[in-house]
Protein backbone atom coordinates (compact mmCIF):
# COMPACT_ATOMS: atom_id res chain seq x y z
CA UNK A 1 0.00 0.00 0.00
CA UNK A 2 2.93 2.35 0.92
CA UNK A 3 4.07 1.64 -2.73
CA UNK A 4 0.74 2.70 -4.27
CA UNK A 5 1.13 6.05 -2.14
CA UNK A 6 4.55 6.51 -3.34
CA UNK A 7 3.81 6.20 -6.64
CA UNK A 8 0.54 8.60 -6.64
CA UNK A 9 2.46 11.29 -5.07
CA UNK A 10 5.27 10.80 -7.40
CA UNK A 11 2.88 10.74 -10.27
CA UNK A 12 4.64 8.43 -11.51
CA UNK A 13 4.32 5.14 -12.76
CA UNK A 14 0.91 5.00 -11.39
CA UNK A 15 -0.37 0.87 -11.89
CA UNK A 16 -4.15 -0.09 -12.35
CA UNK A 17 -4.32 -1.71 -8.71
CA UNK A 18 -2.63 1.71 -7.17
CA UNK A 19 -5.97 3.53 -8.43
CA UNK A 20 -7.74 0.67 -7.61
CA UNK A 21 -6.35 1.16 -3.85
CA UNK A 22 -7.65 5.12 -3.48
CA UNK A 23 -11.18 3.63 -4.91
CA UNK A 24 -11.32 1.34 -1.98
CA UNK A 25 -10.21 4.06 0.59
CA UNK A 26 -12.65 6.34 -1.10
CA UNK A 27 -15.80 4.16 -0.73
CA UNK A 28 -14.51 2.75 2.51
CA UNK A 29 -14.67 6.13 3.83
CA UNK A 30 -17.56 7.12 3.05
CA UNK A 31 -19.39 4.02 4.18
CA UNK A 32 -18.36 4.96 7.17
CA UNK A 33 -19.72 8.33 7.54
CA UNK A 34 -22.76 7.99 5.23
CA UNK A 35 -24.07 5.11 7.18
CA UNK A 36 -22.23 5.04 10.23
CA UNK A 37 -20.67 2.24 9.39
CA UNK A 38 -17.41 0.23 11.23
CA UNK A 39 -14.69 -0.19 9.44
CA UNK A 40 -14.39 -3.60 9.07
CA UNK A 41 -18.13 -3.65 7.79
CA UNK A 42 -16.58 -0.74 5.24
CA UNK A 43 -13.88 -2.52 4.25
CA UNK A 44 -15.77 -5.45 3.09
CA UNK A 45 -18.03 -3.67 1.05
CA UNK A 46 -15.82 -1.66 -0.42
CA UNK A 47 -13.33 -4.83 -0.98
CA UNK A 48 -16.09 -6.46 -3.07
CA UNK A 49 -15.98 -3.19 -5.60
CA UNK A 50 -12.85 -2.47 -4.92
CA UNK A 51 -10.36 -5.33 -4.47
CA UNK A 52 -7.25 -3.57 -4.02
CA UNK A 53 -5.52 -6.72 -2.40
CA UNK A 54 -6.43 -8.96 -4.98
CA UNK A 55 -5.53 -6.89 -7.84
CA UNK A 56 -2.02 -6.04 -6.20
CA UNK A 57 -1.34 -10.08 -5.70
CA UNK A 58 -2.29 -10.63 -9.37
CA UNK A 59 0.24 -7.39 -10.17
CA UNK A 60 3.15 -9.06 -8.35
CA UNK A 61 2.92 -12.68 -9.76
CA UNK A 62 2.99 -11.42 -13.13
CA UNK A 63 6.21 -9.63 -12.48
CA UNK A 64 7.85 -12.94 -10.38
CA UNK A 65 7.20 -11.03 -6.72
């Protein structure tokens, strides 16, 4: 995740999953204060539209990490 910051602030060699990752946060976020929601309810909500975690795995076995 730190990565996916780095490279945002950079603006540089943004990947799919690092956009991906500030979608998640995003909806997350406002879960919570639209409906009051904890985070961990958030989170998997916003995991199911926004799979940050699944998209970064996928991202590092194509490039052997």
């Amino acid at each position: 995740m730190s990565e996916s910051f780095r490279r945002i602030l950079e603006g540089k060699n943004i990947k799919p999953h690092d956009i991906t990752m500030l979608r998640h946060e995003n909806l997350e976020l406002n879960l919570m204060k639209k409906y009051n929601m904890v985070h961990e309810d958030a989170h998997s909500l916003a995991e199911q539209k926004y799979n940050y975690k699944k998209e970064l795995d996928e991202f590092l076995e194509r490039i052997g990490g």
